[in-house]
N, C-alpha and C. Protein backbone atom coordinates (compact mmCIF):
# COMPACT_ATOMS: atom_id res chain seq x y z
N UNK A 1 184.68 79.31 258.28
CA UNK A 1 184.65 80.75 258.14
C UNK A 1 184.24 81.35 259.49
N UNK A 2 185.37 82.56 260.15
CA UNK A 2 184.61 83.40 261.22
C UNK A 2 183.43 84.06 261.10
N UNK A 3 182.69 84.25 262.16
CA UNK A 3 181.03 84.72 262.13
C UNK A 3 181.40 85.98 261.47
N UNK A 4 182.92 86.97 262.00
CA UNK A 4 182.77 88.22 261.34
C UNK A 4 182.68 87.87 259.92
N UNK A 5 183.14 87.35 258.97
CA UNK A 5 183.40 86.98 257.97
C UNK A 5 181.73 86.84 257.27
N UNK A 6 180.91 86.07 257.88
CA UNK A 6 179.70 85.59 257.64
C UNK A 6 178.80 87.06 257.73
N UNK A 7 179.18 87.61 258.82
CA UNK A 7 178.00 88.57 259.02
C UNK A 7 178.66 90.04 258.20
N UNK A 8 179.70 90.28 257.63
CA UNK A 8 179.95 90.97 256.29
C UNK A 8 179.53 90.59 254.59
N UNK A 9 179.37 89.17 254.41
CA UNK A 9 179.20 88.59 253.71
C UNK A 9 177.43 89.05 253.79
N UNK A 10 176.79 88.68 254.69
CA UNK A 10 175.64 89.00 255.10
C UNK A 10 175.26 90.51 254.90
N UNK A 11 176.13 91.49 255.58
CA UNK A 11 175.39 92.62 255.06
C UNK A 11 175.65 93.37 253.50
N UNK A 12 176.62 92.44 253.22
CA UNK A 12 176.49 93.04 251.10
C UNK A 12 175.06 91.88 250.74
N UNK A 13 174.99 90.96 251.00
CA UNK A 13 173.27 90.56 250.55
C UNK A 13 172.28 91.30 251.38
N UNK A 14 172.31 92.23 252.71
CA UNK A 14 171.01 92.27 253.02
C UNK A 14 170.64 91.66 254.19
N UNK A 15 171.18 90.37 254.52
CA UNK A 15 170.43 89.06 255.49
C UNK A 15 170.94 90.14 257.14
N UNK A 16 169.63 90.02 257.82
CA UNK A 16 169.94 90.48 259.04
C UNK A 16 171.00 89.41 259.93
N UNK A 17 171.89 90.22 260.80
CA UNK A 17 173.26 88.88 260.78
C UNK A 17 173.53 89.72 262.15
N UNK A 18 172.34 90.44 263.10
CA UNK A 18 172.93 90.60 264.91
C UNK A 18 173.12 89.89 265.17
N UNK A 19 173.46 90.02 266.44
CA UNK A 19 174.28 89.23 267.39
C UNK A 19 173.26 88.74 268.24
N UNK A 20 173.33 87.31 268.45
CA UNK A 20 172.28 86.67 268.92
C UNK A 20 171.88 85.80 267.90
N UNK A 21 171.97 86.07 266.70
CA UNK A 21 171.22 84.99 265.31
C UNK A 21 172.38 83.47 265.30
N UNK A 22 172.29 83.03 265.15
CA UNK A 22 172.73 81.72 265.13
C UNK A 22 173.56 81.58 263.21
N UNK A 23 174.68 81.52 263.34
CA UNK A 23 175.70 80.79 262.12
C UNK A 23 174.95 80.51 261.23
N UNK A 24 174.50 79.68 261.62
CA UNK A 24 173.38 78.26 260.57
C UNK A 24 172.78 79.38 260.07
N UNK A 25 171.77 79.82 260.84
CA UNK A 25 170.41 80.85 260.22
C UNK A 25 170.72 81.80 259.44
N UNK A 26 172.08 82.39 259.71
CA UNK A 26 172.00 83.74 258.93
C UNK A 26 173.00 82.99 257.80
N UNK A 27 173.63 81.96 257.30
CA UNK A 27 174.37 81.57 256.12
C UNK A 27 173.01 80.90 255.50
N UNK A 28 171.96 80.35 256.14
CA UNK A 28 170.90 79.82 255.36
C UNK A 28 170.05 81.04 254.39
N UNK A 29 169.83 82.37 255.22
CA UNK A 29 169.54 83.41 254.69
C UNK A 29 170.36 83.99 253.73
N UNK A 30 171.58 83.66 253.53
CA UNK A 30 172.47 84.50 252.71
C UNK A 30 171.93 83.20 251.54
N UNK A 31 171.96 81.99 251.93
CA UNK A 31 172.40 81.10 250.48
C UNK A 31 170.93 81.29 249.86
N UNK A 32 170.07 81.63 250.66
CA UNK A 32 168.46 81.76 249.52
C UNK A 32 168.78 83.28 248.65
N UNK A 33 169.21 83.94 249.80
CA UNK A 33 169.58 85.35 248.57
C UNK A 33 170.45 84.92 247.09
N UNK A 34 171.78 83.60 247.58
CA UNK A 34 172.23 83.56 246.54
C UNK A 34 171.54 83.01 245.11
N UNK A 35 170.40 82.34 245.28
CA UNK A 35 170.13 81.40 244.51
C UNK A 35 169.67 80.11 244.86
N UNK A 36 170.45 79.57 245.97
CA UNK A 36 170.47 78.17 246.80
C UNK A 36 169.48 77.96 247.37
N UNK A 37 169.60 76.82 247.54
CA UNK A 37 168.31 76.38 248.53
C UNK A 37 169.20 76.38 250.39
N UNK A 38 168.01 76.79 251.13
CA UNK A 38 168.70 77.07 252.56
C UNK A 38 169.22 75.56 253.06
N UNK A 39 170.13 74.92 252.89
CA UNK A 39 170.48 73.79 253.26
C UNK A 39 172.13 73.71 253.98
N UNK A 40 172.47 75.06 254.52
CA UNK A 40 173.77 74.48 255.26
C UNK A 40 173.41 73.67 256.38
N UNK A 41 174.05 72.23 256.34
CA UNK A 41 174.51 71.74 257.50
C UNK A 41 173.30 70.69 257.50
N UNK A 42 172.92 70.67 256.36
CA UNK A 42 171.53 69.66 256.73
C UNK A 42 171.48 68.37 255.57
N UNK A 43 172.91 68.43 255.04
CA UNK A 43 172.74 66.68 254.21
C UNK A 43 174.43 66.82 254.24
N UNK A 44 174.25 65.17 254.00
CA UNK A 44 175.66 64.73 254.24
C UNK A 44 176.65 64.77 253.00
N UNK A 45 175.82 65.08 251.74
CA UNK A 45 176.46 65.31 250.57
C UNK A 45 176.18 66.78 250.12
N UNK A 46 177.08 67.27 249.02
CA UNK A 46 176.48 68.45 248.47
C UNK A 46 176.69 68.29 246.96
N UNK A 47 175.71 68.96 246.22
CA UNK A 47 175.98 68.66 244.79
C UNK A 47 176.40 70.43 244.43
N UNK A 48 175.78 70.81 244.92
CA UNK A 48 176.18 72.65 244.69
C UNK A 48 177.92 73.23 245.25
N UNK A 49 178.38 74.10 244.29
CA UNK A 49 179.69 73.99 244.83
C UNK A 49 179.35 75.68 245.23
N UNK A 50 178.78 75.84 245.79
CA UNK A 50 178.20 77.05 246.74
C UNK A 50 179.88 77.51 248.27
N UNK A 51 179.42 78.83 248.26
CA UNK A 51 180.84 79.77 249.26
C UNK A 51 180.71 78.88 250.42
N UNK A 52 179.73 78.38 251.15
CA UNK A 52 179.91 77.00 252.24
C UNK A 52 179.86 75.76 252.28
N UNK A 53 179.54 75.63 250.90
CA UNK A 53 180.19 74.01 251.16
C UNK A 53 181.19 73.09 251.66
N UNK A 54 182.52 74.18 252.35
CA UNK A 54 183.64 73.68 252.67
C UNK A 54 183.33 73.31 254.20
N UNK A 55 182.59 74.61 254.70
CA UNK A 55 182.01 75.00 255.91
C UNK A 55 180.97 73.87 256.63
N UNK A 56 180.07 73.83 255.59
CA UNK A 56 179.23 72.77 255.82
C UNK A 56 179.66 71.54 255.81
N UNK A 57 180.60 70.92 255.16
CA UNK A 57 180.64 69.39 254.90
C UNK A 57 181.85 69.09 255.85
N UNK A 58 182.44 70.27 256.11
CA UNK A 58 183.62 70.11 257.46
C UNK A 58 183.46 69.68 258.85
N UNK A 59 181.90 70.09 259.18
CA UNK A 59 181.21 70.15 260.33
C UNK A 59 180.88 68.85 260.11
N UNK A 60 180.93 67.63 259.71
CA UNK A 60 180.01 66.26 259.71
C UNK A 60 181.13 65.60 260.53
């Protein structure tokens, strides 16, 4: 997903998403708003079928 993409996604939850914040940080902030636990990009499996999991498990 493009950052624009992320940082619209970001401002219908709320999560501060300037320029300068880092991918990771502000999709970790969006996934605690969703419910999730902040874990993009930080295990090699996912059991949650969460909006980045494609994102995340693509990057390994």
């Amino acid at each position: 997903m493009k950052m624009q993409e992320v940082r619209e996604i970001a401002k219908r939850w709320g999560v501060d998403a300037k320029i300068g914040r880092k991918k990771q940080d502000i999709i970790r902030d969006i996934q605690v708003k969703e419910g999730y636990s902040p874990c993009f990009r930080t295990q090699e499996e996912c059991e949650n079928d969460c909006l980045w999991k494609t994102d995340c498990l693509d990057s390994r």
